[in-house]
N, C-alpha and C. Protein backbone atom coordinates (compact mmCIF):
# COMPACT_ATOMS: atom_id res chain seq x y z
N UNK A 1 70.02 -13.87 54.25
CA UNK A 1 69.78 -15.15 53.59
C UNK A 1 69.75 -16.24 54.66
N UNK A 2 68.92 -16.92 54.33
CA UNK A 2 68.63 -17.85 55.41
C UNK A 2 69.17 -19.37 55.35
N UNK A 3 69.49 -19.40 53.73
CA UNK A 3 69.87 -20.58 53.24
C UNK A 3 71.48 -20.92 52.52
N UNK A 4 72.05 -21.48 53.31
CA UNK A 4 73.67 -21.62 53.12
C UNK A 4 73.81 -22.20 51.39
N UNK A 5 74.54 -21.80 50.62
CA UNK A 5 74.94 -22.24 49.47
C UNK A 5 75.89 -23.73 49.15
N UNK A 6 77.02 -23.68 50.06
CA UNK A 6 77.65 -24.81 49.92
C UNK A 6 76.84 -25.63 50.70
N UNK A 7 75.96 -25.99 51.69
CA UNK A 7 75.28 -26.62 52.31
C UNK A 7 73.81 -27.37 50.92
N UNK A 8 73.71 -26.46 50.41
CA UNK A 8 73.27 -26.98 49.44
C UNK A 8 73.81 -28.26 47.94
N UNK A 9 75.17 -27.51 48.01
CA UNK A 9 75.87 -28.42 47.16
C UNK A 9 75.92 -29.67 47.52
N UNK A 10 76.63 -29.75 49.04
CA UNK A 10 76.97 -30.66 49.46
C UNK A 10 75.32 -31.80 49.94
N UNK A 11 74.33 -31.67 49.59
CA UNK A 11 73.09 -32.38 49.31
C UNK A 11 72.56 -32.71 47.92
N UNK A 12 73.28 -31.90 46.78
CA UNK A 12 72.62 -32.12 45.91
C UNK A 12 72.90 -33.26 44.92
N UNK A 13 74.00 -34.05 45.82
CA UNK A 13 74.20 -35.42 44.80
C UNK A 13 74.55 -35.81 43.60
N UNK A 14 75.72 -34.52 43.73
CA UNK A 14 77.05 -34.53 42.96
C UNK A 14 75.97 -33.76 41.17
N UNK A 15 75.12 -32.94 41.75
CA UNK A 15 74.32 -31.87 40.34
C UNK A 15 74.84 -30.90 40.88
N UNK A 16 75.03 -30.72 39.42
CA UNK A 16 75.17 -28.60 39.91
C UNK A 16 74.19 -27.69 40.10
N UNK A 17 74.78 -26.92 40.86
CA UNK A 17 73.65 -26.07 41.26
C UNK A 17 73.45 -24.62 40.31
N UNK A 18 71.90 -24.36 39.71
CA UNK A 18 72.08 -23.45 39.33
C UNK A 18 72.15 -21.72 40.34
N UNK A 19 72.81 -20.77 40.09
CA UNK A 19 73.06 -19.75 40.85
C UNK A 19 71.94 -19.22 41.44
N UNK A 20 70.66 -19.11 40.86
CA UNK A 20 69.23 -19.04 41.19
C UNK A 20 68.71 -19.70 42.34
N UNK A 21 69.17 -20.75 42.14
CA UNK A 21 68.38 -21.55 43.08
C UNK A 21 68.16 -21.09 44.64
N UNK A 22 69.75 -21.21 45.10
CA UNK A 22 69.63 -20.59 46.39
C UNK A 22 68.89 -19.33 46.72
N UNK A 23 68.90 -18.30 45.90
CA UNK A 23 67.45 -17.36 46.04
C UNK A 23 66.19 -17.93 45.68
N UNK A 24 65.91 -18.61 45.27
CA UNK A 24 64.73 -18.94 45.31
C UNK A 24 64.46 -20.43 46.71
N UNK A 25 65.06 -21.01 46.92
CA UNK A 25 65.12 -21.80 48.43
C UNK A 25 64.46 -20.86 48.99
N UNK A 26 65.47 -19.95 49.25
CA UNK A 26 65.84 -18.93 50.60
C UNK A 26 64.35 -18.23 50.34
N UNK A 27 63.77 -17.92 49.50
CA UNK A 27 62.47 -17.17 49.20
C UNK A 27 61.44 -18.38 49.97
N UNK A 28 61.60 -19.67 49.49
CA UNK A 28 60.40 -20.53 49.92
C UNK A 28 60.52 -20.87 51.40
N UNK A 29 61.59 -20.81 52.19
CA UNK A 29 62.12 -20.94 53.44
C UNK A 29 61.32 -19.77 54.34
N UNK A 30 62.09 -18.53 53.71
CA UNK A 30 61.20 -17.20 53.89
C UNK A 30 59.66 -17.56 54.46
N UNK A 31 58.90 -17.60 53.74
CA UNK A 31 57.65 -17.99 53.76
C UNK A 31 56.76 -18.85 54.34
N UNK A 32 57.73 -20.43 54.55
CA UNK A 32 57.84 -21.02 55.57
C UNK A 32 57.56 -21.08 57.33
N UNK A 33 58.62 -19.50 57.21
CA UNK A 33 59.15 -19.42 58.60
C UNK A 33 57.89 -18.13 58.83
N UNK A 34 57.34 -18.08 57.85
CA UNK A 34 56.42 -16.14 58.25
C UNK A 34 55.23 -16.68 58.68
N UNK A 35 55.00 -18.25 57.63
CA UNK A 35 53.57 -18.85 58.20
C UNK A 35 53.78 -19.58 59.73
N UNK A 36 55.05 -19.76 60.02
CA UNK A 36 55.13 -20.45 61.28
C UNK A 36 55.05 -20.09 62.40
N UNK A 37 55.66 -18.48 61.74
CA UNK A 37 55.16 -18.01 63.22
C UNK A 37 54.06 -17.36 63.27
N UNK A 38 52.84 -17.13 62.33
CA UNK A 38 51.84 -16.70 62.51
C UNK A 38 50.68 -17.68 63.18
N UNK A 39 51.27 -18.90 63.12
CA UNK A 39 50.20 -20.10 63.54
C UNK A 39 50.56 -20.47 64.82
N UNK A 40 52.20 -20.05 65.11
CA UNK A 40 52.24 -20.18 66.30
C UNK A 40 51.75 -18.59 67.63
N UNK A 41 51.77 -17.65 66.47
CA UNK A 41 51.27 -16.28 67.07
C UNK A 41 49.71 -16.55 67.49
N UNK A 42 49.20 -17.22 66.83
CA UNK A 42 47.39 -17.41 66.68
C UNK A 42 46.98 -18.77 67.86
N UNK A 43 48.03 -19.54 68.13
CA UNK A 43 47.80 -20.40 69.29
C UNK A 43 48.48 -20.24 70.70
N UNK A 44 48.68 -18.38 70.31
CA UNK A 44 49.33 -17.84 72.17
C UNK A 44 50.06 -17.80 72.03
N UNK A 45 51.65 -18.51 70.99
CA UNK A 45 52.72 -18.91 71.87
C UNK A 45 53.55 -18.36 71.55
N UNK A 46 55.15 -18.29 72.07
CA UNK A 46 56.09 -17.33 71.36
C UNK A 46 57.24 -17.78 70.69
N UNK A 47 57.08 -19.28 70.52
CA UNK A 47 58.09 -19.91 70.76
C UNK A 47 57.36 -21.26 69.36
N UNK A 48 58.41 -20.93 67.99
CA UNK A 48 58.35 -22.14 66.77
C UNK A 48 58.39 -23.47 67.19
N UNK A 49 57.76 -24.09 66.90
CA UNK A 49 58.15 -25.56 66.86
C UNK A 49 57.88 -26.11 65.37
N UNK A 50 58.12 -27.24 65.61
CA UNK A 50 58.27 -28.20 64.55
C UNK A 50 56.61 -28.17 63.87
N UNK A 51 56.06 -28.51 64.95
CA UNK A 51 54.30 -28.87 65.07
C UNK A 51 53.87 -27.44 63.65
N UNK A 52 54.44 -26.10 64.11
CA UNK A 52 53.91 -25.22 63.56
C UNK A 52 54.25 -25.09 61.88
N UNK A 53 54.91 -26.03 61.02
CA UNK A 53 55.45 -26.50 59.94
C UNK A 53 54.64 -27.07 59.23
C-alpha cells in the first residue's frame, strides 16, 4: 500500500473516513505512479520527476 491511512485522516478536515477509501486512493496513486514511469521510460530516463505527473 502506498497510501498511509492516518495520514489521510489527519487531512480530511475533521470527516470520517470511509474504510474503502484508502483502497481506492492507493488504487488511483497506483496508476499514477505506472503512468509516470512509463513517460519517464519513453523520454530515456530512469529517474521520476514531478514534470512526469
Amino acid at each position: 500500500m502506498l497510501v498511509v491511512k492516518s495520514k489521510i485522516k489527519e487531512h480530511a478536515d475533521g470527516l470520517n473516513v470511509a474504510g474503502d477509501f484508502a483502497n481506492a486512493l492507493d488504487k488511483e496513486v497506483e496508476v499514477m505512479v505506472q503512468k509516470a514511469c512509463a513517460r519517464a521510460k519513453a523520454n530515456g530516463r530512469k529517474t521520476l520527476q514531478a514534470r512526469d505527473l
